[in-house]
Structures are given as structure tokens and as C-alpha cells.
N, C-alpha and C. Protein backbone atom coordinates (compact mmCIF):
# COMPACT_ATOMS: atom_id res chain seq x y z
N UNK A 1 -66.64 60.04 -99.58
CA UNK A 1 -65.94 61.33 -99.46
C UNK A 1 -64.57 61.23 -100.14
N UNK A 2 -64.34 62.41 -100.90
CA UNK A 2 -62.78 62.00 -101.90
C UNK A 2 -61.73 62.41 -100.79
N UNK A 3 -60.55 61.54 -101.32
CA UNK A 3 -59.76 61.69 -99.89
C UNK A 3 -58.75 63.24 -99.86
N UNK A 4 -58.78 63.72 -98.97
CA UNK A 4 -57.99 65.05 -98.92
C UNK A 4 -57.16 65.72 -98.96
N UNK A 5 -56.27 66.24 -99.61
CA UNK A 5 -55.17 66.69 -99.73
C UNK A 5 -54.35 66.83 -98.91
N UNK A 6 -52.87 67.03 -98.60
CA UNK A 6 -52.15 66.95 -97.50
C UNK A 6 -52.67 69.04 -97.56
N UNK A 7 -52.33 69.27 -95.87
CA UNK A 7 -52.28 70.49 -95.99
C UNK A 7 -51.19 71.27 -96.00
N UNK A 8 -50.41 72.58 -96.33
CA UNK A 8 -48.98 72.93 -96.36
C UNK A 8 -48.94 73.54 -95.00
N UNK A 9 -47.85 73.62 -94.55
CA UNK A 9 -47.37 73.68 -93.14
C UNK A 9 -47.96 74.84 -92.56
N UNK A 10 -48.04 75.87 -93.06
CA UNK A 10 -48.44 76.95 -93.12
C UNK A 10 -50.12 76.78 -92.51
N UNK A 11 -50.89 76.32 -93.67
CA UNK A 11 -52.42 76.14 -93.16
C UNK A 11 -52.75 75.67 -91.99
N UNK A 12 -51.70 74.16 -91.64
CA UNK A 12 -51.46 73.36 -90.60
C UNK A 12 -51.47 74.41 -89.11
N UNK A 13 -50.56 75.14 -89.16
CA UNK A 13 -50.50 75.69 -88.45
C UNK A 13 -51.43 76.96 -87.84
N UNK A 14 -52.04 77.61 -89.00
CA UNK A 14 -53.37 78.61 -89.09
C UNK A 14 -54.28 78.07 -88.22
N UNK A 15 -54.73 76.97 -88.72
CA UNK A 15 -55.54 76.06 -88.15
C UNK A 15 -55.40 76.13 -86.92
N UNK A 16 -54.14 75.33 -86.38
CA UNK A 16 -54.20 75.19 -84.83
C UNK A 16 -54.37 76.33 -83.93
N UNK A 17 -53.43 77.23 -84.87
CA UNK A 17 -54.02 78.72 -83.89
C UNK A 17 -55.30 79.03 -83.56
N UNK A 18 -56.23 78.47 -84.19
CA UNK A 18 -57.43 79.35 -84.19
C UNK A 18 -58.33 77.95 -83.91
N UNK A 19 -57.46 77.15 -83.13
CA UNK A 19 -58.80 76.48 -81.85
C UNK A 19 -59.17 77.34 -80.28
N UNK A 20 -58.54 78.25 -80.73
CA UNK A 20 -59.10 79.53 -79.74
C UNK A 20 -59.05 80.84 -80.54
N UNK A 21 -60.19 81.78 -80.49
CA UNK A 21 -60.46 82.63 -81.42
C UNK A 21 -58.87 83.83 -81.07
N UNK A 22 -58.65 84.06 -82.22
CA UNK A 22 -57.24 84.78 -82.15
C UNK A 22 -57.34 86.27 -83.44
N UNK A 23 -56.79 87.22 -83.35
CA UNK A 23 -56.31 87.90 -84.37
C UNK A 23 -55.22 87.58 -85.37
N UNK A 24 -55.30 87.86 -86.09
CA UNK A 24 -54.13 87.87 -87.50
C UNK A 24 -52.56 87.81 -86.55
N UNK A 25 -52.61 89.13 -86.08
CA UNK A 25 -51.23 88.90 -85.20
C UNK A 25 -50.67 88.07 -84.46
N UNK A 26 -51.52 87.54 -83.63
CA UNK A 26 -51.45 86.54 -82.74
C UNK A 26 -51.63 85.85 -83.48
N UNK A 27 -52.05 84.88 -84.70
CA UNK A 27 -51.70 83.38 -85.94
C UNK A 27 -50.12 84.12 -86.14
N UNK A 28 -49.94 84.89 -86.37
CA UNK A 28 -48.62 84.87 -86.97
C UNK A 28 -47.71 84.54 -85.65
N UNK A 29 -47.97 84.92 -85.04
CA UNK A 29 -46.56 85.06 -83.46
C UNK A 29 -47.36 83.23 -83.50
N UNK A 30 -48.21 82.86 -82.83
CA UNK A 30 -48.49 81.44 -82.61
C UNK A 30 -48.24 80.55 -83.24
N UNK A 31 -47.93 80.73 -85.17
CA UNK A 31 -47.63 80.15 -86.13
C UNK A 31 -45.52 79.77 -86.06
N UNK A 32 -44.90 81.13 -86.31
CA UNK A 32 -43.92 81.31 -85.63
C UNK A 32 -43.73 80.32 -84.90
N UNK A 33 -44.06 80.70 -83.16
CA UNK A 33 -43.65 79.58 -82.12
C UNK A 33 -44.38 78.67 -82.47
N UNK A 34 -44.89 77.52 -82.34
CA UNK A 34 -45.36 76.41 -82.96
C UNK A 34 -44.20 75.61 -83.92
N UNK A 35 -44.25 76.40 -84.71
CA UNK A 35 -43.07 76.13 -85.84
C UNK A 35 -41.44 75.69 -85.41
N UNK A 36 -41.14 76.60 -84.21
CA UNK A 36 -39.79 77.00 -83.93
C UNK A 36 -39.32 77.90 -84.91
N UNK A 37 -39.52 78.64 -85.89
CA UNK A 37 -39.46 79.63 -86.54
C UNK A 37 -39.41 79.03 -88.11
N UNK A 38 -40.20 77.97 -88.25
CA UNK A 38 -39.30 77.48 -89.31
C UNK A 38 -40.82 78.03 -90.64
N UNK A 39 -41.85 78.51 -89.81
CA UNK A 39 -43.18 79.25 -90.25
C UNK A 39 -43.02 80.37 -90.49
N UNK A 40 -42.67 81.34 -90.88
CA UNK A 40 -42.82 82.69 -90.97
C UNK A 40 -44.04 83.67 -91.66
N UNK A 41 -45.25 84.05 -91.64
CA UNK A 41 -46.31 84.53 -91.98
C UNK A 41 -46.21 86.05 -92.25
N UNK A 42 -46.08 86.14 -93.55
CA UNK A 42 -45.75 87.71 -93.87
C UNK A 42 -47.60 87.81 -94.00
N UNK A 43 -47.83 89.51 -93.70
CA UNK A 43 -49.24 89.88 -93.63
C UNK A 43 -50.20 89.59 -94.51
N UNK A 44 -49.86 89.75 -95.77
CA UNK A 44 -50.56 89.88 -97.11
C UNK A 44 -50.93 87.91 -97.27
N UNK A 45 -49.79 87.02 -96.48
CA UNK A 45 -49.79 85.84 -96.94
C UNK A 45 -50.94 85.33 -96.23
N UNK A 46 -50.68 85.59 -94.77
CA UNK A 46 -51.86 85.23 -94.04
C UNK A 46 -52.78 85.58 -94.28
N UNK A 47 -53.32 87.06 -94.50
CA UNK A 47 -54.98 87.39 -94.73
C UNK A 47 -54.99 86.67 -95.88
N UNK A 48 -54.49 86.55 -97.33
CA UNK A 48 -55.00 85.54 -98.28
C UNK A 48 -55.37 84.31 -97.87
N UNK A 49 -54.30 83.94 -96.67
CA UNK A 49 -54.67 82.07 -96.52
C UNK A 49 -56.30 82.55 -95.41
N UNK A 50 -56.47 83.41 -94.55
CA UNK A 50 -57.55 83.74 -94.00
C UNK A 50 -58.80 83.70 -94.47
N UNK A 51 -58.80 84.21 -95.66
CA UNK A 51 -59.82 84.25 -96.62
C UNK A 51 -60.19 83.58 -97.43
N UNK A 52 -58.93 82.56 -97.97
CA UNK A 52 -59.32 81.23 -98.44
C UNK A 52 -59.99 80.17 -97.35
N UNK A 53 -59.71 80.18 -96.38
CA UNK A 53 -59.50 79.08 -95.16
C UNK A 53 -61.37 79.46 -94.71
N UNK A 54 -61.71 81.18 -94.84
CA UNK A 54 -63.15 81.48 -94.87
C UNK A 54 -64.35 80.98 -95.84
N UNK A 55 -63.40 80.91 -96.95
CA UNK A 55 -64.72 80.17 -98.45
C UNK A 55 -64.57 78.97 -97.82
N UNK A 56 -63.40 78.35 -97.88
CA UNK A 56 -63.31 76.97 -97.57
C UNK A 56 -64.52 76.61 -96.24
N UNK A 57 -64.89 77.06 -95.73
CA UNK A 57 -65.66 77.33 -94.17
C UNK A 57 -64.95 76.08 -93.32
N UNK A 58 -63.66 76.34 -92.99
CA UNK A 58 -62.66 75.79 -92.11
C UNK A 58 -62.47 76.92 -91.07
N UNK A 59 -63.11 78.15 -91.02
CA UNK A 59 -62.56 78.98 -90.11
C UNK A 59 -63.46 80.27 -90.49
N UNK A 60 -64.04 81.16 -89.35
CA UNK A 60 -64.86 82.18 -89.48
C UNK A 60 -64.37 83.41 -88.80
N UNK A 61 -64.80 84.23 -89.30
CA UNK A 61 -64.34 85.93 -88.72
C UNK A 61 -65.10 86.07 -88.03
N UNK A 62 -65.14 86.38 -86.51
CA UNK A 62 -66.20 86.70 -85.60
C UNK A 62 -66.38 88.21 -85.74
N UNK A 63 -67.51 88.89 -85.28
CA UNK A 63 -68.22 90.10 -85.79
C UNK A 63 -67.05 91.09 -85.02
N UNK A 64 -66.96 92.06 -85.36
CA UNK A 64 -65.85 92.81 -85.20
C UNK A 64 -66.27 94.15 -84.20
N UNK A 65 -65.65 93.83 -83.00
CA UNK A 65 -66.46 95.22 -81.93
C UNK A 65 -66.67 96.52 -82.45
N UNK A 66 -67.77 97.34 -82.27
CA UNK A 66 -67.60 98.42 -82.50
C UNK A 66 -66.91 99.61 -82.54
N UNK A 67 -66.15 100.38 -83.56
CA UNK A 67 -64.61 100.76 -83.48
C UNK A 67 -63.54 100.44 -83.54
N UNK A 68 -63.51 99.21 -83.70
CA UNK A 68 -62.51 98.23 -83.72
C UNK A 68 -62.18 97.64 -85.34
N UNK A 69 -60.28 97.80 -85.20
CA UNK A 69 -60.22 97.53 -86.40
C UNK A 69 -59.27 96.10 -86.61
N UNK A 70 -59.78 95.41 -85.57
CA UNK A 70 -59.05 94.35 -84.92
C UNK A 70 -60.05 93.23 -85.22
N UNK A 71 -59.74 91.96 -86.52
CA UNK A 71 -60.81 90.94 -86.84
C UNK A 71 -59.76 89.83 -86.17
N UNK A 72 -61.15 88.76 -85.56
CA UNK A 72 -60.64 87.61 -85.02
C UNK A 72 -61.33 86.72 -85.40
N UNK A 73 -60.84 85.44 -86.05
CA UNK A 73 -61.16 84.46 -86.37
C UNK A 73 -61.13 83.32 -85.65
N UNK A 74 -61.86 82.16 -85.86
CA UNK A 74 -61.86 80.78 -85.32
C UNK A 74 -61.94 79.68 -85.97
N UNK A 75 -61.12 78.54 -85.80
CA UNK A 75 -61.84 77.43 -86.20
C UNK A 75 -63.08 77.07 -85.99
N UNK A 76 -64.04 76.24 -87.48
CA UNK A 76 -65.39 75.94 -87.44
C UNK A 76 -64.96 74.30 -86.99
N UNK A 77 -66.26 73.94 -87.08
CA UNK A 77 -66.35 71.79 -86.50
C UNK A 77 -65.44 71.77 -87.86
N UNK A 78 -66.38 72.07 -89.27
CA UNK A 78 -65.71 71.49 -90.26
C UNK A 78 -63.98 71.53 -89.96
N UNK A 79 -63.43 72.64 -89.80
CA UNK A 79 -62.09 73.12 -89.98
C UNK A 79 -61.21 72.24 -88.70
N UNK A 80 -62.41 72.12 -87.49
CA UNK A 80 -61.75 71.11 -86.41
C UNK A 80 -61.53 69.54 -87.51
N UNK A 81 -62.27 68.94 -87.98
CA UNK A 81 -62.14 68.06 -88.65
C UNK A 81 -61.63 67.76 -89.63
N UNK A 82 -61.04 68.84 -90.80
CA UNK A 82 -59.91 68.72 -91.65
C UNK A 82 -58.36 68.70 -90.68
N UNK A 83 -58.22 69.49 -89.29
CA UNK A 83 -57.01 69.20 -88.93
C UNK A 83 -57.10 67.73 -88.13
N UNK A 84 -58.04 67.67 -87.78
CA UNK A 84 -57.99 65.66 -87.18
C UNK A 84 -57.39 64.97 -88.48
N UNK A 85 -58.20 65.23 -89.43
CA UNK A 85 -57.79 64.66 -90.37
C UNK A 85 -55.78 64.69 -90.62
N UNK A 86 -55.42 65.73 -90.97
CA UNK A 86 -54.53 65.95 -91.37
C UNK A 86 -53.53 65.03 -89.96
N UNK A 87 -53.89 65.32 -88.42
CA UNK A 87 -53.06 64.98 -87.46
C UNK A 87 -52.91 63.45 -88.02
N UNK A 88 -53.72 62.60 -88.20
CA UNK A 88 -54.24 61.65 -88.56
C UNK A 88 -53.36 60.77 -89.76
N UNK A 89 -53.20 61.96 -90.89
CA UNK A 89 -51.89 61.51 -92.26
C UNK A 89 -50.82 61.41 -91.64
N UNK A 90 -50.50 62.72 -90.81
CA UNK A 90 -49.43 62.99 -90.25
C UNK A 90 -48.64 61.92 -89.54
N UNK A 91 -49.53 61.42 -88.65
CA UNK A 91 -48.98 60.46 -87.62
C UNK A 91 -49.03 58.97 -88.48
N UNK A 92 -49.78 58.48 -89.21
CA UNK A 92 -49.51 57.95 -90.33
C UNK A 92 -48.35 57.72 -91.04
N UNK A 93 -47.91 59.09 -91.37
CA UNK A 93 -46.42 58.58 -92.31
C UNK A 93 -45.25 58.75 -91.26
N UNK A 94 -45.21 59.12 -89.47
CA UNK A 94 -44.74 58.74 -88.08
C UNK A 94 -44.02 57.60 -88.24
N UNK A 95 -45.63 56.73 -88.40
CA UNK A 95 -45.67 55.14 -88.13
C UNK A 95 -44.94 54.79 -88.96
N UNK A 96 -45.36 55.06 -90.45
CA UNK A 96 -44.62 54.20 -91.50
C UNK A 96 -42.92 54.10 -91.77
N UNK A 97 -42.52 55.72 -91.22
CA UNK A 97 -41.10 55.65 -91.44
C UNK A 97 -40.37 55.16 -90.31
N UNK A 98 -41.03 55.13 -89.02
CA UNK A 98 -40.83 54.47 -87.63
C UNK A 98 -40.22 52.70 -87.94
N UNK A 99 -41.82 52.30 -88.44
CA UNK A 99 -41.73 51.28 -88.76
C UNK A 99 -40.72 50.12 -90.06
N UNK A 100 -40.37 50.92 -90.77
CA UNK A 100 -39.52 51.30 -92.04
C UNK A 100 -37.93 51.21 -91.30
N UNK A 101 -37.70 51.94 -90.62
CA UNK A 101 -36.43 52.04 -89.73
C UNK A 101 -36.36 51.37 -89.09
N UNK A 102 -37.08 50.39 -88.13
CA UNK A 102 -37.10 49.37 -87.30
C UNK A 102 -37.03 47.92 -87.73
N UNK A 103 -36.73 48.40 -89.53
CA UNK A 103 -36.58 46.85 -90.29
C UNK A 103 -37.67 45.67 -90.23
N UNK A 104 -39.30 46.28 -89.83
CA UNK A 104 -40.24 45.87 -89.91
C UNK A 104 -40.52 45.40 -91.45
């Protein structure tokens, strides 16, 4: 398997929102706090990363109630397993600068 790109903070965060199925609005407010504000998700940015994050099949649009103009998405296994992954780099370069500073 080729090894994976880091993801940008932004996706990072998409992601986590949507280990419980959520709307667009709610990734942005959850992205936001998560962040401490340092995320900000303008509309147009998120539905693009939504729809990439959908080809990618890291994350699916669940069927949309009748009358409803309210879509909610979720993380897929795959999409659970690119953010393991990523927690994984993450805590990785933790260690290394931890370790780096401790004159290891």
C-alpha cells in the first residue's frame, strides 16, 4: 500500500466530525470547536471538501428525509481508517519532537 499523505487540518477535522452522522452545519460549528477556532469552514469550502471526501469514499451522504433539505453525512470503515492512520503520523511526529527535546 503507497504510504499516505499527511491530511490538512481542515479534512482532519471533517473527518472526526462525522464519526457520528452530522449535517454540514454541525462539521462546521464541530470543526470550529475542535479547533479552538483556529478551523474556520466557509460553506462553499466544506461542501467541496464533502464531495471530495465522497469520491474519495472516506465519508457518505445518508439518504435525505422526505422534504428535507437537510444532507447528513458519515464516516465510512475506509474513512475510519485513513483518520487512524493520520492519528497515528500525528502522534508520531509527538514522539519525535518530545523525544528531540529531551536530548534523546
Amino acid at each position: 500500500m503507497a504510504e499516505m499523505m499527511a491530511l490538512t487540518e481542515a479534512t482532519y477535522y471533517i473527518l472526526l466530525s462525522l464519526v457520528r452522522p452530522q449535517h454540514g452545519y454541525g462539521i462546521m460549528q464541530q470543526t470550529e470547536a475542535l479547533s479552538h477556532g483556529r478551523v474556520h469552514l466557509a460553506a462553499g469550502t466544506l461542501y467541496g471538501a464533502l464531495n471530495t471526501l465522497c469520491d474519495k469514499g472516506w465519508i457518505i451522504q445518508l439518504p435525505v428525509e422526505d422534504g428535507s433539505r437537510r444532507k447528513e453525512y458519515r464516516l465510512t470503515e475506509q474513512g475510519r481508517s485513513v483518520l487512524l492512520a493520520e492519528m497515528k503520523r500525528l502522534r508520531e511526529l509527538v514522539d519525535n519532537g518530545e523525544r528531540i527535546l529531551r536530548g534523546e
